[in-house]
C-alpha atoms as a PDB file:
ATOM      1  CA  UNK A   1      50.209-125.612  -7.450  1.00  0.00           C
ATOM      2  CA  UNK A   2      48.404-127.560  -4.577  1.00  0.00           C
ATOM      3  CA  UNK A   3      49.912-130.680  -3.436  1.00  0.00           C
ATOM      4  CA  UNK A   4      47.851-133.426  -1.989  1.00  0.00           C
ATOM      5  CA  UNK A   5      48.776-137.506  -1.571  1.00  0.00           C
ATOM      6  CA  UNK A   6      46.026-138.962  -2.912  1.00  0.00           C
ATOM      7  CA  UNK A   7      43.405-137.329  -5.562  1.00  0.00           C
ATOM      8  CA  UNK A   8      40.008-139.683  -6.829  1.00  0.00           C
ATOM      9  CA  UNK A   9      38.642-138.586 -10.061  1.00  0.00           C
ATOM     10  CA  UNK A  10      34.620-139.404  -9.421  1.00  0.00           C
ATOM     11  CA  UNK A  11      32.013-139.509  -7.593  1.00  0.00           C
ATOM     12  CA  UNK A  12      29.474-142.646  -7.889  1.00  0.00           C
ATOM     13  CA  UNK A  13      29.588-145.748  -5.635  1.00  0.00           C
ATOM     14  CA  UNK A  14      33.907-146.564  -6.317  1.00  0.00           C
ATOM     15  CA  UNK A  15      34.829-143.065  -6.187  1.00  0.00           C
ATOM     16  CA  UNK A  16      33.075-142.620  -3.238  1.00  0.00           C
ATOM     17  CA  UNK A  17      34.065-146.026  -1.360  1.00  0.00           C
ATOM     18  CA  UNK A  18      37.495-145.513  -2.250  1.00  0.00           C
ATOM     19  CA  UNK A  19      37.159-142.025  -0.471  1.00  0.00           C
ATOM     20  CA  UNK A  20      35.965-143.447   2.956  1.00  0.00           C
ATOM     21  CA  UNK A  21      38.394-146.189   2.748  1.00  0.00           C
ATOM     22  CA  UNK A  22      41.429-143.696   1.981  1.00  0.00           C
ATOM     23  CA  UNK A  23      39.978-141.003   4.533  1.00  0.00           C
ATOM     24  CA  UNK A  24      39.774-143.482   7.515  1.00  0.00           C
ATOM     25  CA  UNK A  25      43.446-144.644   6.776  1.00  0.00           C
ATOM     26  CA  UNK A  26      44.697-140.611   6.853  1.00  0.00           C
ATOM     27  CA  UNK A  27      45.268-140.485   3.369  1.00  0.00           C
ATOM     28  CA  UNK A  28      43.514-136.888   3.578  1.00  0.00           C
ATOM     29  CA  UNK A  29      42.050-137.624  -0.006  1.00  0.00           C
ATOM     30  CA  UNK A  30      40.833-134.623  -2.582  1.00  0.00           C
ATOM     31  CA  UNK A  31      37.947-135.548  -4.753  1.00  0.00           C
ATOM     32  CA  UNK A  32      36.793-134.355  -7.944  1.00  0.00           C
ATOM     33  CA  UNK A  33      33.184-134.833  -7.963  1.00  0.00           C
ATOM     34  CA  UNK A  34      31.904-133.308 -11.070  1.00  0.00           C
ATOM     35  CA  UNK A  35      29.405-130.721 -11.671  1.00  0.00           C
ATOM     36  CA  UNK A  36      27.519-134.029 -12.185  1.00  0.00           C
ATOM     37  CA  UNK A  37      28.132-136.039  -9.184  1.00  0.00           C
ATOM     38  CA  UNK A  38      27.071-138.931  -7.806  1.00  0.00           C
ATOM     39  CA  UNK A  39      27.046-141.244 -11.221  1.00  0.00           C
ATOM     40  CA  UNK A  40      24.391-143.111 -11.958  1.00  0.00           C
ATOM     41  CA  UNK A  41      22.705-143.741  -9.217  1.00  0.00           C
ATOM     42  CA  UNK A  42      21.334-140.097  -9.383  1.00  0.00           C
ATOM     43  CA  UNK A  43      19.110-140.757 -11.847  1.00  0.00           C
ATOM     44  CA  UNK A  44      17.825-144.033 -10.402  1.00  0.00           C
ATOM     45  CA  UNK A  45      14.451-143.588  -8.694  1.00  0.00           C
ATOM     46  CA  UNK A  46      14.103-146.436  -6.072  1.00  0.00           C
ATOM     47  CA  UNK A  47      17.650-148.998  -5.612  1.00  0.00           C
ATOM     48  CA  UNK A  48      16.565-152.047  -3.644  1.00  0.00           C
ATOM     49  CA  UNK A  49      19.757-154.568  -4.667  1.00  0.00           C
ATOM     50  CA  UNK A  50      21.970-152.399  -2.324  1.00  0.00           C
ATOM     51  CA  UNK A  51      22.477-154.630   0.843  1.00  0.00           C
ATOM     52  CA  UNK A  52      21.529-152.638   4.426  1.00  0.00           C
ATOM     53  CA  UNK A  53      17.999-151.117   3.300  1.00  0.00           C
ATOM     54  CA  UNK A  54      15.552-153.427   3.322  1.00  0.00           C
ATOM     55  CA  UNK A  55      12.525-151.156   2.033  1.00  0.00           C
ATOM     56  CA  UNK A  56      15.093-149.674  -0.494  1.00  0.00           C
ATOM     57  CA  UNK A  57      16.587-146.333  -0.812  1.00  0.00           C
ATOM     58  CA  UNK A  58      16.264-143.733  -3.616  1.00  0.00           C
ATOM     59  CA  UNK A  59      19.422-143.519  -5.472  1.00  0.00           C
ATOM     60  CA  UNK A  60      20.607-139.853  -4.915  1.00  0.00           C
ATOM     61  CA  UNK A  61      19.534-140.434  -1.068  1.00  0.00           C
ATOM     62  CA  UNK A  62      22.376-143.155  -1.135  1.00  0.00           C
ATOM     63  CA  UNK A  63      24.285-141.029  -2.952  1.00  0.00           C
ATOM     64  CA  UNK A  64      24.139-138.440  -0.428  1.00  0.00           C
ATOM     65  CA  UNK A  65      24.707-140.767   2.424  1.00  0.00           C
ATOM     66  CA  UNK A  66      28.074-142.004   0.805  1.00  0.00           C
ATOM     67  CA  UNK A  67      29.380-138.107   0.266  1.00  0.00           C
ATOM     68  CA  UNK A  68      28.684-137.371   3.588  1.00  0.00           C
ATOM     69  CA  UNK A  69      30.374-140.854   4.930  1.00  0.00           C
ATOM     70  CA  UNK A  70      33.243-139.639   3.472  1.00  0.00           C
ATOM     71  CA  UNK A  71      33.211-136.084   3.927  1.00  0.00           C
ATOM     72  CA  UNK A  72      32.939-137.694   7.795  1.00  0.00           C
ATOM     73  CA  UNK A  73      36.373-138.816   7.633  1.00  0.00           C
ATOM     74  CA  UNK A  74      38.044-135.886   6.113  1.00  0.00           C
ATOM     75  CA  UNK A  75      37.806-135.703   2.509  1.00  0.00           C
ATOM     76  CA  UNK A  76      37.943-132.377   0.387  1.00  0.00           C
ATOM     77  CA  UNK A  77      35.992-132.019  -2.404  1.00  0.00           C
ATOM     78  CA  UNK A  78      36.157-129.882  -5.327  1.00  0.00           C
ATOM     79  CA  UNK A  79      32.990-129.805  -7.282  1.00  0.00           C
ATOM     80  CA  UNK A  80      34.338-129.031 -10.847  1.00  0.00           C
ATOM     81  CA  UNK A  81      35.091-131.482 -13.564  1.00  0.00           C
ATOM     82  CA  UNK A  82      38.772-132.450 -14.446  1.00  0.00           C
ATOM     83  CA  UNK A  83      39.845-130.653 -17.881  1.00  0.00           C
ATOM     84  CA  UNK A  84      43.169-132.442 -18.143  1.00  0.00           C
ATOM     85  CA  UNK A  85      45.470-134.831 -16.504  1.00  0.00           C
ATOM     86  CA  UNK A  86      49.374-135.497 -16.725  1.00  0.00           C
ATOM     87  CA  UNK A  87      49.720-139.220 -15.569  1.00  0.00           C
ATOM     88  CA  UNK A  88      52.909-140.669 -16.639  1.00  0.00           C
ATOM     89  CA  UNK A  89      55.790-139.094 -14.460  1.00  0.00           C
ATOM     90  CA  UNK A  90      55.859-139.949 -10.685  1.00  0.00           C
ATOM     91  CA  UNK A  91      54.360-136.720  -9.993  1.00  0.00           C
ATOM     92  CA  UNK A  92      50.719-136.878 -11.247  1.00  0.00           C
ATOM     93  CA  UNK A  93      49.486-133.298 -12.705  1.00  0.00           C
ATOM     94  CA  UNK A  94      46.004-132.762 -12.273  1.00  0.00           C
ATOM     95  CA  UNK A  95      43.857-129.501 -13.969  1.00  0.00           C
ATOM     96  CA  UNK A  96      40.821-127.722 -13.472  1.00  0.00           C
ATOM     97  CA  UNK A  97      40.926-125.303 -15.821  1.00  0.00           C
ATOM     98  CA  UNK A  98      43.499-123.310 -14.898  1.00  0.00           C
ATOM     99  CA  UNK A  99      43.578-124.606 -11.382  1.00  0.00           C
ATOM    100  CA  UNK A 100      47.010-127.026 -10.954  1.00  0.00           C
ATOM    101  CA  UNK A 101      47.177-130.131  -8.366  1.00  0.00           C
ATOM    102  CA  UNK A 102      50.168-132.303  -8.168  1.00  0.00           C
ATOM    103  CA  UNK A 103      49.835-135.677  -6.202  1.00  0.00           C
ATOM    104  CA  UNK A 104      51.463-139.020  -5.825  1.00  0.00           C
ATOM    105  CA  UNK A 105      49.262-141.145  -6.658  1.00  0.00           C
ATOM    106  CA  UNK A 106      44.894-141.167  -8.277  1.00  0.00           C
ATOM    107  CA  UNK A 107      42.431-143.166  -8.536  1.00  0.00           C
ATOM    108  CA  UNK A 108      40.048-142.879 -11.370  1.00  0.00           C
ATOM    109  CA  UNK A 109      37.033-143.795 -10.534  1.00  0.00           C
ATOM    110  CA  UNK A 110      34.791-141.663 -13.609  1.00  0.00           C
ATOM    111  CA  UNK A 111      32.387-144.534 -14.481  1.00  0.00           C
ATOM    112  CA  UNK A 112      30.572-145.331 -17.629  1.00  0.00           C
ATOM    113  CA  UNK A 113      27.454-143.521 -19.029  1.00  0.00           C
ATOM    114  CA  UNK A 114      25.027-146.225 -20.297  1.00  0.00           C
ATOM    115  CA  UNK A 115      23.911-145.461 -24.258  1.00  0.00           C
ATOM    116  CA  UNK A 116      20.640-144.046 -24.864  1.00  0.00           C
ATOM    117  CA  UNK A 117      18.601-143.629 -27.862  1.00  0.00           C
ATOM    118  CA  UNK A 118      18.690-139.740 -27.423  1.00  0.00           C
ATOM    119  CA  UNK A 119      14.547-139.525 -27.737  1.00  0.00           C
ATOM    120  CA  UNK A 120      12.950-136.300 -26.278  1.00  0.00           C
ATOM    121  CA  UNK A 121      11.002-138.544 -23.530  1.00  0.00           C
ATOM    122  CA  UNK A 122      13.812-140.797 -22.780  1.00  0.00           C
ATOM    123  CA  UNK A 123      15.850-139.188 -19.735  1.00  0.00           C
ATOM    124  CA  UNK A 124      12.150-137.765 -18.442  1.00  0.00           C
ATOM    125  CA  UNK A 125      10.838-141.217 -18.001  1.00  0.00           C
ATOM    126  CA  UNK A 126      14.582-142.723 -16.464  1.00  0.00           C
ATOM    127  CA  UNK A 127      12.908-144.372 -13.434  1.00  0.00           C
ATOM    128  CA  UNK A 128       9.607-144.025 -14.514  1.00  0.00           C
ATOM    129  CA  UNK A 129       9.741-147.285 -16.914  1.00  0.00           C
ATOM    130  CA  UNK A 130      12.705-146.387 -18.828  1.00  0.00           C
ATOM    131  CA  UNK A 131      15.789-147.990 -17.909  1.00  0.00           C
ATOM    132  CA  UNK A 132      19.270-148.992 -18.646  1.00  0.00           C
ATOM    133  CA  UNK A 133      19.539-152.397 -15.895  1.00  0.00           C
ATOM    134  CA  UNK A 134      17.262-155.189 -16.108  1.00  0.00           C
ATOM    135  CA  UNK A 135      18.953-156.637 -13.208  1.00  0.00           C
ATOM    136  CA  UNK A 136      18.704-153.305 -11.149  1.00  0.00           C
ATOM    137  CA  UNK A 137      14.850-152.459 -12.337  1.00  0.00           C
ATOM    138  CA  UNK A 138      13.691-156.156 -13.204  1.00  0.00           C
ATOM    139  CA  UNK A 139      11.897-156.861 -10.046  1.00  0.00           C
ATOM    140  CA  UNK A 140       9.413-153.643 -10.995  1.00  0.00           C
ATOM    141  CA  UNK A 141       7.984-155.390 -13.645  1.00  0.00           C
ATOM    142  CA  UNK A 142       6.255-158.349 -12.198  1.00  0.00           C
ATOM    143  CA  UNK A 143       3.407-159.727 -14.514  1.00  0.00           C
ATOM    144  CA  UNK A 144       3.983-156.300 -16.797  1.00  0.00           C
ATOM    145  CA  UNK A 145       4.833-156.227 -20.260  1.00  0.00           C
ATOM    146  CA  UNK A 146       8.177-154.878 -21.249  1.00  0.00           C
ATOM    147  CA  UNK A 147      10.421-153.611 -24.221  1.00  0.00           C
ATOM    148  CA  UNK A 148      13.976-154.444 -24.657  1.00  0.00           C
ATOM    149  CA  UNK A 149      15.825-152.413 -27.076  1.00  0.00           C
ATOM    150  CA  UNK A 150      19.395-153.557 -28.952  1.00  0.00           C
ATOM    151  CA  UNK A 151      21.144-156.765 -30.960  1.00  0.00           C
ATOM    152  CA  UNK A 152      23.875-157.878 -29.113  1.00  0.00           C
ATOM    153  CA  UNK A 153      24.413-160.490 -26.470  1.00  0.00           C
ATOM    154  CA  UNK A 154      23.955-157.986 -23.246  1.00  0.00           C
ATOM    155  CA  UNK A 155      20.323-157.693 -25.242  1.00  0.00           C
ATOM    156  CA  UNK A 156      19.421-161.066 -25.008  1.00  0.00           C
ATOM    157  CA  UNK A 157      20.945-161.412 -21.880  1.00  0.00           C
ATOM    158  CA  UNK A 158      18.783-158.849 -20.022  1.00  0.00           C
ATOM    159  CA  UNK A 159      15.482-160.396 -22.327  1.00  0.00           C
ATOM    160  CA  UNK A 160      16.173-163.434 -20.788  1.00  0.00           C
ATOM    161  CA  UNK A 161      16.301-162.246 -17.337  1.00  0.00           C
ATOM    162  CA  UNK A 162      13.884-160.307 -17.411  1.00  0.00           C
ATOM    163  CA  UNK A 163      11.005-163.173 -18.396  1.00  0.00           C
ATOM    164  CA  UNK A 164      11.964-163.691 -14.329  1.00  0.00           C
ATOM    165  CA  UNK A 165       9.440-161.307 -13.678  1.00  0.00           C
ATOM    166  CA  UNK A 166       7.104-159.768 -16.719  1.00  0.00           C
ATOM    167  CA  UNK A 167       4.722-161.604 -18.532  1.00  0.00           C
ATOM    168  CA  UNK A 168       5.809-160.349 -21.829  1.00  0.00           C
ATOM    169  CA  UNK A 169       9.139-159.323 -23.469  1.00  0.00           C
ATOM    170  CA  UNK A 170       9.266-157.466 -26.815  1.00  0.00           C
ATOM    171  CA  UNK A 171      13.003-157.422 -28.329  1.00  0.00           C
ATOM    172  CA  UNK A 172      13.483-154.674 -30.511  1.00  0.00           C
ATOM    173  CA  UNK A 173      16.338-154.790 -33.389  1.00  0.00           C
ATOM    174  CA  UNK A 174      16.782-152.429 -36.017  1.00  0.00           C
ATOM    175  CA  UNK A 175      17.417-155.249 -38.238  1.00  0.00           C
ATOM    176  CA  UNK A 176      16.808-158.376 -39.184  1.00  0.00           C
ATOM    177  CA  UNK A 177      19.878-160.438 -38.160  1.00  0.00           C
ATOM    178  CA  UNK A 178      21.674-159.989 -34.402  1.00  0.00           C
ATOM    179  CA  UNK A 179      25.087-159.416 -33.332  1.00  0.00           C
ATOM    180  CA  UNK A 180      24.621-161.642 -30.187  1.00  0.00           C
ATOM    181  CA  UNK A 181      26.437-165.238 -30.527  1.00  0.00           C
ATOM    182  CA  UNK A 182      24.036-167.681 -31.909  1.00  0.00           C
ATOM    183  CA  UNK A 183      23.306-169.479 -28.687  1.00  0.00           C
ATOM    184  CA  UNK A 184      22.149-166.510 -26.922  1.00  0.00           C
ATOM    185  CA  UNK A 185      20.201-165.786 -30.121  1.00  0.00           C
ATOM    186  CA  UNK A 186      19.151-169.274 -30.008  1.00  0.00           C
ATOM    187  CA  UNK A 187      18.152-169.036 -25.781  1.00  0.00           C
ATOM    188  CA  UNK A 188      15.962-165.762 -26.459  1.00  0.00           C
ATOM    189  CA  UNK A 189      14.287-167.717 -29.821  1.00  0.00           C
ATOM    190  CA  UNK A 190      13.052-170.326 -27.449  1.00  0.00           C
ATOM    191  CA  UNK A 191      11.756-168.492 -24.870  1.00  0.00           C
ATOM    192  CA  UNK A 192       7.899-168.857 -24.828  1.00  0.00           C
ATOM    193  CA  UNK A 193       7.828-165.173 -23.014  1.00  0.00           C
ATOM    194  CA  UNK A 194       9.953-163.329 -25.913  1.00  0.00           C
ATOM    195  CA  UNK A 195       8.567-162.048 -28.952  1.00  0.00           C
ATOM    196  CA  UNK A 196      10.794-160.247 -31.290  1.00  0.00           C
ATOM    197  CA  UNK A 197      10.169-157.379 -33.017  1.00  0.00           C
ATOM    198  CA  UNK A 198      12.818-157.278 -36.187  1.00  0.00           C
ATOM    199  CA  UNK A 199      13.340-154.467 -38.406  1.00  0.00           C
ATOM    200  CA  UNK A 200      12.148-151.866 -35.857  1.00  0.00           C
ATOM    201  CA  UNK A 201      13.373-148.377 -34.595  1.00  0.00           C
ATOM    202  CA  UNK A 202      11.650-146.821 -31.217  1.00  0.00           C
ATOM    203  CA  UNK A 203      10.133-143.591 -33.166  1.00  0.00           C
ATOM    204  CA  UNK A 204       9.153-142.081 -29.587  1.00  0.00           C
ATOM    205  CA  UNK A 205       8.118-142.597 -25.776  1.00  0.00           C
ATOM    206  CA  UNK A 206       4.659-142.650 -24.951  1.00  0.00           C
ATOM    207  CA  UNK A 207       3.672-141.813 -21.207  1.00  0.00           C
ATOM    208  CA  UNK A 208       3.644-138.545 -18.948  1.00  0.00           C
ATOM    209  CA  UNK A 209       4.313-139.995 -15.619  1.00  0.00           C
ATOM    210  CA  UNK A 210       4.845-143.174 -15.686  1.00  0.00           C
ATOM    211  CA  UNK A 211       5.817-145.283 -19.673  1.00  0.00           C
ATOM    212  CA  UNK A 212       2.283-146.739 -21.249  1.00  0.00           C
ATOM    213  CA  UNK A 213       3.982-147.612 -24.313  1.00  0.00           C
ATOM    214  CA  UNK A 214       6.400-146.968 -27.182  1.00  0.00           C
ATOM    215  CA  UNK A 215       5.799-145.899 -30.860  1.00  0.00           C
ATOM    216  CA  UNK A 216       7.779-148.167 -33.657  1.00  0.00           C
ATOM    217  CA  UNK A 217       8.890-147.440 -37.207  1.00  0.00           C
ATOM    218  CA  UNK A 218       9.164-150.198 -39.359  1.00  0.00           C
ATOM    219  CA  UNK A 219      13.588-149.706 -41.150  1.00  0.00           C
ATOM    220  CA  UNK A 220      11.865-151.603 -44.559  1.00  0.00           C
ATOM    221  CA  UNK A 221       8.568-149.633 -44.765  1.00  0.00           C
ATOM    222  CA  UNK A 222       8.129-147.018 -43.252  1.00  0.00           C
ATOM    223  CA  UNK A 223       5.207-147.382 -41.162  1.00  0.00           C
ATOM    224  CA  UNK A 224       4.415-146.375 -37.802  1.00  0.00           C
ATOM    225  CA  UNK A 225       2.937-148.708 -35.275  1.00  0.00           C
ATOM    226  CA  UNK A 226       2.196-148.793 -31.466  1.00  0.00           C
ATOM    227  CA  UNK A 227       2.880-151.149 -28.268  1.00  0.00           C
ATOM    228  CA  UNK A 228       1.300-150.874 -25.523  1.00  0.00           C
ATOM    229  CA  UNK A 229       3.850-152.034 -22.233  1.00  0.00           C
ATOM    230  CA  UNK A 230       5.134-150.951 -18.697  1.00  0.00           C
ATOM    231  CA  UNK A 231       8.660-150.575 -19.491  1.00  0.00           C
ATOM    232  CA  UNK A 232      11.788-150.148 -21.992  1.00  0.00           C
ATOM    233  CA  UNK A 233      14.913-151.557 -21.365  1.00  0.00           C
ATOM    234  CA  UNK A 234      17.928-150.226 -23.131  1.00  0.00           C
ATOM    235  CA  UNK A 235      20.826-152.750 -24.219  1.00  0.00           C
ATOM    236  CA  UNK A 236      22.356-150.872 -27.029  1.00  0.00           C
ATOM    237  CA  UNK A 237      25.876-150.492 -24.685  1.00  0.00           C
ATOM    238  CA  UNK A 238      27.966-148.257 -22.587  1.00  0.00           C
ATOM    239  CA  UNK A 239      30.364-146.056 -23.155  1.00  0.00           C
ATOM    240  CA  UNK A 240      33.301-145.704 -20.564  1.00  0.00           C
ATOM    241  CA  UNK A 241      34.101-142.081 -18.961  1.00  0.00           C
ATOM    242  CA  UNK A 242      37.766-142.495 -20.071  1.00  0.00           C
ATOM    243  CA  UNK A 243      38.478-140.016 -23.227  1.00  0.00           C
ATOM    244  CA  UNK A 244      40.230-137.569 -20.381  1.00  0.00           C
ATOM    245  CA  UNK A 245      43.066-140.520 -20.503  1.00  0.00           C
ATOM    246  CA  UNK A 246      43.174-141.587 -23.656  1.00  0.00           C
ATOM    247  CA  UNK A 247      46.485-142.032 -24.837  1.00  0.00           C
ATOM    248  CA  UNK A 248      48.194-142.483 -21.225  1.00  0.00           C
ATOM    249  CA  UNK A 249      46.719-145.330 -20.170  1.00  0.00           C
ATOM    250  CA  UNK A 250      45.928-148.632 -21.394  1.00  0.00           C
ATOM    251  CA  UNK A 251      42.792-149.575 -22.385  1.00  0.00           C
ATOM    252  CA  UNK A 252      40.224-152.054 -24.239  1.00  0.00           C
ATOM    253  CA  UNK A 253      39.035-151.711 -27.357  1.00  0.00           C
ATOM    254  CA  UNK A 254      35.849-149.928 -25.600  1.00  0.00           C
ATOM    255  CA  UNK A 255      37.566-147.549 -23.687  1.00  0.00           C
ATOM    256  CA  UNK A 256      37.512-149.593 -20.648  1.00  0.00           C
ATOM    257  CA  UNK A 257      40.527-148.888 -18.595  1.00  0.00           C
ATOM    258  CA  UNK A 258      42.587-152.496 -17.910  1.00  0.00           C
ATOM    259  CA  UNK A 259      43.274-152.640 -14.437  1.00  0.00           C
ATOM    260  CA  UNK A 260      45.068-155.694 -12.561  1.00  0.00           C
ATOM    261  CA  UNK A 261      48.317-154.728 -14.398  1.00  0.00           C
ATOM    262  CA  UNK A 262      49.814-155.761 -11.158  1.00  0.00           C
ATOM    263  CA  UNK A 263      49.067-159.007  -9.490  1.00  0.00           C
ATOM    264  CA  UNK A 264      49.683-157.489  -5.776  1.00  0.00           C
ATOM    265  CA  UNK A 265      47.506-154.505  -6.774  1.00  0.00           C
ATOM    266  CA  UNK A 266      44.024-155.727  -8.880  1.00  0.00           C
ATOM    267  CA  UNK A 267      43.483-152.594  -9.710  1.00  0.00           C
ATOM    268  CA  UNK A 268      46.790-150.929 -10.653  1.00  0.00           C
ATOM    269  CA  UNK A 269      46.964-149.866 -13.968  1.00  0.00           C
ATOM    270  CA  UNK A 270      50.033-149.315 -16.326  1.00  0.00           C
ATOM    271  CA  UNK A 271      50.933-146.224 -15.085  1.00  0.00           C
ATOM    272  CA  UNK A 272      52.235-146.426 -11.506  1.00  0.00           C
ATOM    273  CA  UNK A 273      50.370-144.832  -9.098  1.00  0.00           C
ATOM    274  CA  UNK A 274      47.392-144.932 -11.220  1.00  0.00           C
ATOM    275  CA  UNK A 275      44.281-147.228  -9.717  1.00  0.00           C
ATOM    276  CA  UNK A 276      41.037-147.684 -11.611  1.00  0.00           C
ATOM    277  CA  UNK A 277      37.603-148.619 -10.103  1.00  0.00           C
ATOM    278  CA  UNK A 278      34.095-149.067 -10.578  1.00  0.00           C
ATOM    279  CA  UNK A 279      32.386-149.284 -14.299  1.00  0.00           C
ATOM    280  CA  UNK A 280      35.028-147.382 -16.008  1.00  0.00           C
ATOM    281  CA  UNK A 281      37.068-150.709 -15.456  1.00  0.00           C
ATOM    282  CA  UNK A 282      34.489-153.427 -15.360  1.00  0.00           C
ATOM    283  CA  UNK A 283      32.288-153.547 -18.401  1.00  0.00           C
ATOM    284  CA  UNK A 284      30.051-156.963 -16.883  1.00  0.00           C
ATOM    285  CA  UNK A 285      29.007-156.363 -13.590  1.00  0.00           C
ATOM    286  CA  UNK A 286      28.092-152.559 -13.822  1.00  0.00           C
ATOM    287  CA  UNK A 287      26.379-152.593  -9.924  1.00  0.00           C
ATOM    288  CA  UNK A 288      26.514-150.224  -7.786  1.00  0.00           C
ATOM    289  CA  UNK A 289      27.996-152.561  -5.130  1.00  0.00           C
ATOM    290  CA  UNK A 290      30.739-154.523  -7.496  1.00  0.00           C
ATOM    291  CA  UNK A 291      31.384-150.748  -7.555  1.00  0.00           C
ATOM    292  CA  UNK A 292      31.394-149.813  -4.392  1.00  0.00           C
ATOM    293  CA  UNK A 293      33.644-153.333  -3.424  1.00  0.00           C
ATOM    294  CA  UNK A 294      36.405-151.445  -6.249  1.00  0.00           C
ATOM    295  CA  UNK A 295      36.570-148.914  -5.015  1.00  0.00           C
ATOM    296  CA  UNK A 296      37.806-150.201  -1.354  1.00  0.00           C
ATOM    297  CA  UNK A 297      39.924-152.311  -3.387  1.00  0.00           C
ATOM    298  CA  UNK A 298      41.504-149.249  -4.789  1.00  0.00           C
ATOM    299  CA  UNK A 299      41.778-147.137  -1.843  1.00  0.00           C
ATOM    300  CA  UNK A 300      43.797-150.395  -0.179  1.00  0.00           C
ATOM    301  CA  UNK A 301      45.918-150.770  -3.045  1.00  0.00           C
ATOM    302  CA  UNK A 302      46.918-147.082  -3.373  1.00  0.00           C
ATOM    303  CA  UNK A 303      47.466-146.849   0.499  1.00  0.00           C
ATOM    304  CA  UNK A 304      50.015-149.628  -0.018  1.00  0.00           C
ATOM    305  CA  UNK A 305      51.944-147.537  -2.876  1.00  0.00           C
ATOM    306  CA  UNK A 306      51.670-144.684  -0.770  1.00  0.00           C
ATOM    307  CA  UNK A 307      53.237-146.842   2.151  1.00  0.00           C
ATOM    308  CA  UNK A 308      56.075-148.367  -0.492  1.00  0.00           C
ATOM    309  CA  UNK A 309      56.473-144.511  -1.372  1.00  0.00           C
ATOM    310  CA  UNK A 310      57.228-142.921   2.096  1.00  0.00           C
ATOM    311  CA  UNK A 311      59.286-146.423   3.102  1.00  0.00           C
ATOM    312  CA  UNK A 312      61.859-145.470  -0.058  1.00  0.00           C
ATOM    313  CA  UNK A 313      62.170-142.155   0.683  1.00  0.00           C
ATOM    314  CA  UNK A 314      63.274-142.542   4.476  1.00  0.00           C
ATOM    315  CA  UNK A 315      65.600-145.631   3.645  1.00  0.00           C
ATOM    316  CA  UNK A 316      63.608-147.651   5.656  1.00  0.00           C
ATOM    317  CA  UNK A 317      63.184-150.444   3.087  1.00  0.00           C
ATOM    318  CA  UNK A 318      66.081-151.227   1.987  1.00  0.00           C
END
């Protein structure tokens, strides 16, 4: 069994942050990145909302830059996914297959993966008009026409916003009634730049580069019919990276670890020792920089437990 002080479970924007952070104050961090690393951001062409690049940066370039920040300052990595975790006792047992680490105190910083409609063109047109942030890929659709996909506020929300820049917004629902509150309903209805397309399932994709359009089928009939656009916006959800905890830690009814158990530690959990940061804790924000901002957060707080740890065991607090 390998014993380290500090372990971080991912590798976007927190898990990273909270690695430079905990790196530069000797923490001599080990980080599981995943055979999958760098979280979202890896399959996000062009990210101009992150502050410090003023002609924008393409996602796994930042990506890359944050790994080797903290690589910089001393952190190991271990590029395997985490099969199983022990997190309750005041030794925290970590797995990799059969691979054993024991540590004081983690951070979990495995993000959320945004829902997608699971068509054959979806993931080869991520970036290329599909995407899954209106307020990350808005700006790219000045004057276009666009598609927004899903019933629920987050839906209307990202419809709205996104009449900021295209010309034309179709919302797509399956049915014919919305679970969004009726004054976001009610904001989208009057809208002049929203049209909305009830009773509708995207059948396919259309594009090879870049998205020209996407092909309907009507839920009631039947019947296939085409729109022509620039882009598709997915709002059907997210769905935390948490089912490796599940029944450890506490969480929302989404799966969304609840941090700030602790008001001297925002993003303590209820396990001690435990931190979360980034999406798989924050279910609103979902930017790379609230991310990022988390995941110092994290790295601070579990410094100070690690601090609060050594002081007990030499006597010198009491």
């Amino acid at each position: 069994m390998k014993k380290k002080s500090l372990i971080i479970i991912g590798s976007g924007p927190a898990g990273l942050s909270a690695a430079i952070y905990a790196a530069r104050a000797n923490l001599m961090p080990l980080l599981f990145e995943g055979y999958q690393s760098g979280g979202q951001l890896m399959i996000t062409s062009e990210v101009e909302n992150f502050p410090g690049f003023k002609d924008g940066i393409l996602g796994p370039e930042l990506m890359a830059a944050f790994r080797a920040q903290a690589e910089r300052f001393g952190t190991e990595y271990i590029t395997a996914d985490v099969t199983k975790v022990e997190l309750s006792g005041s030794n925290k047992i970590i797995w990799e297959e059969n691979n054993k680490y024991e540590t004081n105190c983690v951070i979990i910083a495995t993000g959320a993966t945004a829902n997608l409609l699971g068509l054959k063109r979806e993931r080869a047109l991520m970036g290329r008009g599909v995407s899954a942030c209106a307020t990350c890929d808005g700006f790219f659709f000045k004057d276009k026409t666009v598609a927004v996909v899903g019933g629920g506020d987050s839906a209307m929300e990202e419809s709205i916003f996104l009449t900021r820049f295209a010309k034309k917004v179709h919302l797509i629902h399956r049915r014919d009634a919305f679970r969004a509150s009726k004054i976001m309903v009610s904001r989208a209805e009057k809208n002049p730049k929203i049209e909305f397309v009830l009773d509708s399932i995207v059948d396919d994709i259309l594009g090879e580069n870049l998205v020209s359009g996407i092909r309907l089928k009507n839920t009631k009939t039947n019947k296939l019919f085409e729109l022509k656009l620039d882009g598709v916006f997915m709002a059907i959800g997210h769905t935390p990276n948490t089912d490796l905890f599940k029944g450890q830690i506490n969480m929302d009814k989404k799966g969304y670890i609840i941090s700030s158990n602790d008001k001297s530690r925002l993003t303590a959990t209820n396990l001690s020792g435990v931190f979360a940061c980034g999406d798989v804790q924050d279910s609103r924000y979902r930017q790379a920089i609230t991310a990022a901002g988390s995941g110092c957060m994290a790295a601070m707080d579990a410094e100070r437990y690690l601090e609060n740890i050594l002081l007990d065991q030499t006597g010198l607090s009491k």
